[in-house]
C-alpha atoms as a PDB file:
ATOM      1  CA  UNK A   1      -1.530 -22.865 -57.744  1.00  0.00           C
ATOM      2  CA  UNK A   2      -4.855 -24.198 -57.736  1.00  0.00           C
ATOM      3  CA  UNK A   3      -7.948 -23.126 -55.940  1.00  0.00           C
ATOM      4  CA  UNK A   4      -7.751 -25.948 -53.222  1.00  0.00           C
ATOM      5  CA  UNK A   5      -3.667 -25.327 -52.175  1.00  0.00           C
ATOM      6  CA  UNK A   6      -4.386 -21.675 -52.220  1.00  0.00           C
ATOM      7  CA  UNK A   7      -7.395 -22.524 -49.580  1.00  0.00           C
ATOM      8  CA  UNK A   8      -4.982 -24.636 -47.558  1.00  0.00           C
ATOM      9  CA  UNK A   9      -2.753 -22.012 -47.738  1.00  0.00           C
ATOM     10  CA  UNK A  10      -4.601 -19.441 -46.738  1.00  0.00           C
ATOM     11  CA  UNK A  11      -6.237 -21.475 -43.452  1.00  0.00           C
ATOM     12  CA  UNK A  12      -2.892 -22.599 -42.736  1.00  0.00           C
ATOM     13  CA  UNK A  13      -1.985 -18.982 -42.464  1.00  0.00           C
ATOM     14  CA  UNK A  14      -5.060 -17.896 -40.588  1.00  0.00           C
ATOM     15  CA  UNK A  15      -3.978 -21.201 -38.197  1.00  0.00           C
ATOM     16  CA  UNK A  16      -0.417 -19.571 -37.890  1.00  0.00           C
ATOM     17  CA  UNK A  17      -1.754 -16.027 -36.790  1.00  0.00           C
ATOM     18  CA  UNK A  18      -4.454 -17.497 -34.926  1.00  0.00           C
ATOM     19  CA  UNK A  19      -1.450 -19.192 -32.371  1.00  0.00           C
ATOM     20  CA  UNK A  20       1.042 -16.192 -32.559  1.00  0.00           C
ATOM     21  CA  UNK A  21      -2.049 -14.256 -31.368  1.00  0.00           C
ATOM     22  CA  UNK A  22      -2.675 -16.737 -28.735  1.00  0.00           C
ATOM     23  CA  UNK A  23       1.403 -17.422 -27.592  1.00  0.00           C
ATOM     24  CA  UNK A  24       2.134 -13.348 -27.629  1.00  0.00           C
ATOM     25  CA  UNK A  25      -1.132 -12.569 -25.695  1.00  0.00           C
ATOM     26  CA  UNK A  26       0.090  -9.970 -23.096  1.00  0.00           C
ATOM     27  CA  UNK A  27      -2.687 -10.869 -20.599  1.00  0.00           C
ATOM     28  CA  UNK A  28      -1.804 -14.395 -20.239  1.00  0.00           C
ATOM     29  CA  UNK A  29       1.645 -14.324 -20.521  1.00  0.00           C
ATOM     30  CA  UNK A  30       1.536 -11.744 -17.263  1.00  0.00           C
ATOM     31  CA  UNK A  31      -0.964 -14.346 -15.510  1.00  0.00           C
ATOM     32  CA  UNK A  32       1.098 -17.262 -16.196  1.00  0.00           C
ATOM     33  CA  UNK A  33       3.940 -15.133 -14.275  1.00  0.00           C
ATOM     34  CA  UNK A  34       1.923 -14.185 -11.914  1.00  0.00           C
ATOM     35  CA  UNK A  35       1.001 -17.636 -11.005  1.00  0.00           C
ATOM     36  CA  UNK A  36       4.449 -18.999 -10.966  1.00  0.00           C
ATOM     37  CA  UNK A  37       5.669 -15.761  -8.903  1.00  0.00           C
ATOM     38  CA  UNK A  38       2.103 -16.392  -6.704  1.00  0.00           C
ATOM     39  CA  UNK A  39       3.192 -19.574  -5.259  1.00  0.00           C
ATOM     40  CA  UNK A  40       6.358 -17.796  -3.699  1.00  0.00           C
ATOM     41  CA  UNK A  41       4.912 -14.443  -3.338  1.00  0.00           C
ATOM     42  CA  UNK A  42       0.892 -13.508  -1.491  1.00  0.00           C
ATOM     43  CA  UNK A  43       0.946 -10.368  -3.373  1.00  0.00           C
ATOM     44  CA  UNK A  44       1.604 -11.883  -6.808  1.00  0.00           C
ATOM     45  CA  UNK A  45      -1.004 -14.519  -5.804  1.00  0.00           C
ATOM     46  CA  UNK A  46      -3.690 -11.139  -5.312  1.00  0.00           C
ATOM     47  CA  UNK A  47      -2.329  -9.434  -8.213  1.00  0.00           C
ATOM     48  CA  UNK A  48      -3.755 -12.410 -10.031  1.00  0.00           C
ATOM     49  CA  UNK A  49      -6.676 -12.703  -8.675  1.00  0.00           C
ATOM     50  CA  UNK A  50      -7.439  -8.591  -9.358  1.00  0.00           C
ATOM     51  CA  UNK A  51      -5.975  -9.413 -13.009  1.00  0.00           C
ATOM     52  CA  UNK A  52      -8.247 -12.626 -13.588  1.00  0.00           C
ATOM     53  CA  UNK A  53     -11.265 -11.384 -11.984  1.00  0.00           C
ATOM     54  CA  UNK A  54     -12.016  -9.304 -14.809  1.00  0.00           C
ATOM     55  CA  UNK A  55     -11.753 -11.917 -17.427  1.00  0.00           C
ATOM     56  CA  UNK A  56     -13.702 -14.783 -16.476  1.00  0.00           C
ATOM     57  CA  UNK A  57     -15.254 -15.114 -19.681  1.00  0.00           C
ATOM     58  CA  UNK A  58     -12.182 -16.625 -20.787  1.00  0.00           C
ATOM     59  CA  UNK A  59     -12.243 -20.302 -19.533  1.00  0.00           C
ATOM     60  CA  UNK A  60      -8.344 -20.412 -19.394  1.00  0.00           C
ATOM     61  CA  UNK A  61      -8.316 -16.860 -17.431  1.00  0.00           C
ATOM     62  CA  UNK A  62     -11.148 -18.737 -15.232  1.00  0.00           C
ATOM     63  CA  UNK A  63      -8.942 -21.074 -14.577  1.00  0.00           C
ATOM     64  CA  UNK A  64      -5.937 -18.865 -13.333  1.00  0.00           C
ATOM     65  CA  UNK A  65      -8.962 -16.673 -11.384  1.00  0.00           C
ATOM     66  CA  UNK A  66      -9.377 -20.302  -9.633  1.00  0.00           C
ATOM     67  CA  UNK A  67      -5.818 -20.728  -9.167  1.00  0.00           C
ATOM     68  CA  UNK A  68      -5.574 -17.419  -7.607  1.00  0.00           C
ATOM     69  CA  UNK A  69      -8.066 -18.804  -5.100  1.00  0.00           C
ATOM     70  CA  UNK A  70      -5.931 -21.653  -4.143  1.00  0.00           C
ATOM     71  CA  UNK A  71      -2.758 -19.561  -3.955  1.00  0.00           C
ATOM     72  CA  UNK A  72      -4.004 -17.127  -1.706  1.00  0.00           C
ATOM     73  CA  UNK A  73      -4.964 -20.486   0.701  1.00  0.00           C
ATOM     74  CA  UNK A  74      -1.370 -21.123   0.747  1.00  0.00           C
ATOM     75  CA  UNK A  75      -0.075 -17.924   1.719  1.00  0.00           C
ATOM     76  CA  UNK A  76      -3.401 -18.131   4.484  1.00  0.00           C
ATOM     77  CA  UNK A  77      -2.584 -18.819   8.314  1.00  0.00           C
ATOM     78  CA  UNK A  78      -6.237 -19.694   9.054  1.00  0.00           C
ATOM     79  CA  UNK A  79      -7.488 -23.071   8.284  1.00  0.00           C
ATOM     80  CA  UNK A  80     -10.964 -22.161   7.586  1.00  0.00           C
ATOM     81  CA  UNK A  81      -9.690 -19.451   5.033  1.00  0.00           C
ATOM     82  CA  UNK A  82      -7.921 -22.078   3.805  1.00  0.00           C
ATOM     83  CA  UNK A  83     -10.567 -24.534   3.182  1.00  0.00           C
ATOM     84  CA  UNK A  84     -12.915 -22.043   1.948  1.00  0.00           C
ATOM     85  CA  UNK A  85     -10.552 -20.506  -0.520  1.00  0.00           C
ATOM     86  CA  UNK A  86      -9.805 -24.101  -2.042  1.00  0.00           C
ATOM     87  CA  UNK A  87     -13.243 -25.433  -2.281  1.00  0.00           C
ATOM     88  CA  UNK A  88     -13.799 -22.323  -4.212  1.00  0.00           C
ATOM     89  CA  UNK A  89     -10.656 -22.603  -6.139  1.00  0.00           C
ATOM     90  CA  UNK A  90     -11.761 -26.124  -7.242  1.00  0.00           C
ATOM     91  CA  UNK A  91     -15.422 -24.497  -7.616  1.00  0.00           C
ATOM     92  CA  UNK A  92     -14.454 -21.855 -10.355  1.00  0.00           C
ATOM     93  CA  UNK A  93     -11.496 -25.110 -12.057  1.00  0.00           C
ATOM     94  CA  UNK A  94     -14.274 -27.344 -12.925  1.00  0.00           C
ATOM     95  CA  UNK A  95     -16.442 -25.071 -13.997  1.00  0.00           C
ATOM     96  CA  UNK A  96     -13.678 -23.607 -16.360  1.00  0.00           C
ATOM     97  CA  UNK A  97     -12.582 -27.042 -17.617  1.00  0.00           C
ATOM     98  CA  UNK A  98     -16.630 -27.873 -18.493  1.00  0.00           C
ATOM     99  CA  UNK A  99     -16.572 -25.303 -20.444  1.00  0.00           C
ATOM    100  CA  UNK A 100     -13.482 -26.101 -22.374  1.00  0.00           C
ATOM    101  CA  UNK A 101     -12.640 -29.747 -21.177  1.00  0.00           C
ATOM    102  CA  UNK A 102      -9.506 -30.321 -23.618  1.00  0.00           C
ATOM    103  CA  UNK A 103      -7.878 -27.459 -22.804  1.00  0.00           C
ATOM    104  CA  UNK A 104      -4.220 -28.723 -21.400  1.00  0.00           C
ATOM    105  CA  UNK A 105      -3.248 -26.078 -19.371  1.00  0.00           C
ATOM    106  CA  UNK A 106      -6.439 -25.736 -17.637  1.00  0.00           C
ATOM    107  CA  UNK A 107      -6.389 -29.549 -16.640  1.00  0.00           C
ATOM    108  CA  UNK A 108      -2.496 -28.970 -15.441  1.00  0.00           C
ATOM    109  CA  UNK A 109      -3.557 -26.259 -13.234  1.00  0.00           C
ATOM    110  CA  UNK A 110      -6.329 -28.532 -11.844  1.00  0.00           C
ATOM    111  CA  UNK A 111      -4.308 -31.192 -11.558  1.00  0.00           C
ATOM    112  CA  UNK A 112      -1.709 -28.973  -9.849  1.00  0.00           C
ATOM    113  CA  UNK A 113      -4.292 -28.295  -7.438  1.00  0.00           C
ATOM    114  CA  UNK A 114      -5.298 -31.502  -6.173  1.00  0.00           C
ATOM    115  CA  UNK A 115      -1.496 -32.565  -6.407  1.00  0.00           C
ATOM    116  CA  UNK A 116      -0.789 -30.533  -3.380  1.00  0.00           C
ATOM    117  CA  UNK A 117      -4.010 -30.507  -1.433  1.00  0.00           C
ATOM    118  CA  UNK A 118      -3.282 -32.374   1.955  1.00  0.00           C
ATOM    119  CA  UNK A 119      -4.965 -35.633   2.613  1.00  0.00           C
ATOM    120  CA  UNK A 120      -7.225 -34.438   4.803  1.00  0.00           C
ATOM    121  CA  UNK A 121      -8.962 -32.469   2.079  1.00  0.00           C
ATOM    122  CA  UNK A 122     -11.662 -34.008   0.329  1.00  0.00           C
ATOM    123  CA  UNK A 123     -11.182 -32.476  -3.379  1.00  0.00           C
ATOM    124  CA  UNK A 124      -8.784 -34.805  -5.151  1.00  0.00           C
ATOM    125  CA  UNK A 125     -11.330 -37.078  -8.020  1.00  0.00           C
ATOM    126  CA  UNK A 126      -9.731 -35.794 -10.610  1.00  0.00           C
ATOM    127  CA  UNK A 127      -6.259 -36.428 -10.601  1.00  0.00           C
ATOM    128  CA  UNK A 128      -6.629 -39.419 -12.580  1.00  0.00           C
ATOM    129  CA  UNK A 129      -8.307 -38.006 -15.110  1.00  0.00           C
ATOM    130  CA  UNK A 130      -6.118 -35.275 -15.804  1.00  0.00           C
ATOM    131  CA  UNK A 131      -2.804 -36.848 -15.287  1.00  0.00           C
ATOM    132  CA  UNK A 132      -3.522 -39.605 -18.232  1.00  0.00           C
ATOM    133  CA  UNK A 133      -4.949 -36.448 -20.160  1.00  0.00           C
ATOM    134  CA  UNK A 134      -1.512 -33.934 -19.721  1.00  0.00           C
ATOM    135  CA  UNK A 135       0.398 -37.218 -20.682  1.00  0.00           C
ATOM    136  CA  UNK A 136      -1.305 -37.615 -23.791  1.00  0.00           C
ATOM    137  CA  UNK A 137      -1.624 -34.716 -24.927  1.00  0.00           C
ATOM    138  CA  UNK A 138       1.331 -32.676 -23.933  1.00  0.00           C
ATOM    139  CA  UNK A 139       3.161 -30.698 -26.881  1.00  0.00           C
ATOM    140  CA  UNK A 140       6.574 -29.737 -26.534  1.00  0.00           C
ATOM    141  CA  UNK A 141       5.200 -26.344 -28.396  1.00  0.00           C
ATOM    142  CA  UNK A 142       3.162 -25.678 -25.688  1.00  0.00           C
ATOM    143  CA  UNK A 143       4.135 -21.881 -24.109  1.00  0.00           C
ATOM    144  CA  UNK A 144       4.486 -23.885 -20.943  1.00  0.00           C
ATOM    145  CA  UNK A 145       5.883 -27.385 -21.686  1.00  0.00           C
ATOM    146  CA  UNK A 146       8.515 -26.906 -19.939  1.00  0.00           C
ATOM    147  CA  UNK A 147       6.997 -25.302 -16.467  1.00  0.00           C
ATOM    148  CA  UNK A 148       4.875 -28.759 -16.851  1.00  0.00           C
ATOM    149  CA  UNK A 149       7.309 -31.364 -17.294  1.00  0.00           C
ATOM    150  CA  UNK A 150       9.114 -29.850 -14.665  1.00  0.00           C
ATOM    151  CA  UNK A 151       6.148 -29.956 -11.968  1.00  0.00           C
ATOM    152  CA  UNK A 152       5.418 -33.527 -13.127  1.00  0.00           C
ATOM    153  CA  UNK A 153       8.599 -35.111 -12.911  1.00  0.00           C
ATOM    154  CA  UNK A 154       8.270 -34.002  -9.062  1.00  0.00           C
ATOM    155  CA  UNK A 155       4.541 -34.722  -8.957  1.00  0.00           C
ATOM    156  CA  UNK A 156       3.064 -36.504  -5.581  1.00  0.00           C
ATOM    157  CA  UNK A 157       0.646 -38.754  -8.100  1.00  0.00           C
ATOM    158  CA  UNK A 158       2.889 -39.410 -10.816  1.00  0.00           C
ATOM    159  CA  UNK A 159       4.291 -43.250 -10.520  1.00  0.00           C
ATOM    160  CA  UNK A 160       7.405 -44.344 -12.078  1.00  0.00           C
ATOM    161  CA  UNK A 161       5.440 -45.509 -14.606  1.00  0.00           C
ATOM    162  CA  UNK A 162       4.357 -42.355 -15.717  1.00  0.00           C
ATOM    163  CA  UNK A 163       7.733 -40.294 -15.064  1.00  0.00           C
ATOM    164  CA  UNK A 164       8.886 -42.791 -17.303  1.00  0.00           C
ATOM    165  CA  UNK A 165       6.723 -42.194 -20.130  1.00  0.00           C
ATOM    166  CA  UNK A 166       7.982 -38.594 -19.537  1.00  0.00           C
ATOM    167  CA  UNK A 167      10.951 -39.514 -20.968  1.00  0.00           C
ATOM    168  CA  UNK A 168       9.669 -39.566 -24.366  1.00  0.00           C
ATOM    169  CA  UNK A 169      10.088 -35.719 -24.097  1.00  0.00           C
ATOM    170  CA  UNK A 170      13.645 -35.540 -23.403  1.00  0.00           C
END
């Protein structure tokens, strides 16, 4: 082997670890269930949040911190709480995604967000944006591909356009 295969090699290798670190991470593969159980369930939704709180230097745990924000809205009888818990939700999103803007899952969960926000709420400029982004640059490797192409296939802002260029998944 020559010097420049073994070097490919080798950061190929460090590449390979580098994801399997990243996919088997303990701490977000309990906040991704967390989320998905929050949506059903207010204490999963505050388990969440006490989980993400501490690991906001993280942009993709930042993220989920935000999302724990808007879950805890939903389960929420009062409107105000509501309101205040989603502006800050979409507060803590952006300020996650500016700090890694091509981060896929981070958009998604954004994107989530302002998919489901009633009309009367003022928070939904990015749904463009994000949709064309999570369309081109979904991965069927992705840890959550398929939790995503299942929520977009149902999406609110996803035309039959767009479902259709789903399809190139299947």
């Amino acid at each position: 082997m020559n010097v420049i295969t073994k070097k490919i090699n080798m950061s190929f290798k460090i590449i390979l670890l580098t994801l399997t670190l990243i996919i088997n991470n303990p701490l977000i593969n309990e906040t991704r269930e967390l989320f998905i159980k929050g949506a059903e369930d207010k204490r999963a939704a505050e388990k969440l949040m006490e989980l993400t709180s501490k690991n906001q230097s993280d942009p993709l745990m930042k993220a989920y911190y935000a999302m724990s924000y808007a879950l805890i809205a939903k389960h929420s009888w009062n409107p105000y709480r509501k309101f205040e818990n989603v502006k800050i939700s979409l507060k803590l999103l952006n300020e996650s995604i500016q700090s890694e803007q091509y981060n896929i899952e981070s958009r998604f969960l954004r994107f989530c967000l302002e998919d489901n926000i009633p009309s009367f709420f003022p928070f939904k400029s990015h749904i463009e944006d994000d949709k064309q982004f999570i369309l081109k640059n979904l991965k069927t490797n992705h840890p959550l591909y398929p939790n995503i192409l299942s929520y977009l296939k149902k999406a609110k802002h996803l035309n039959v356009t767009d479902k259709n260029e789903l399809n190139r998944f299947n």
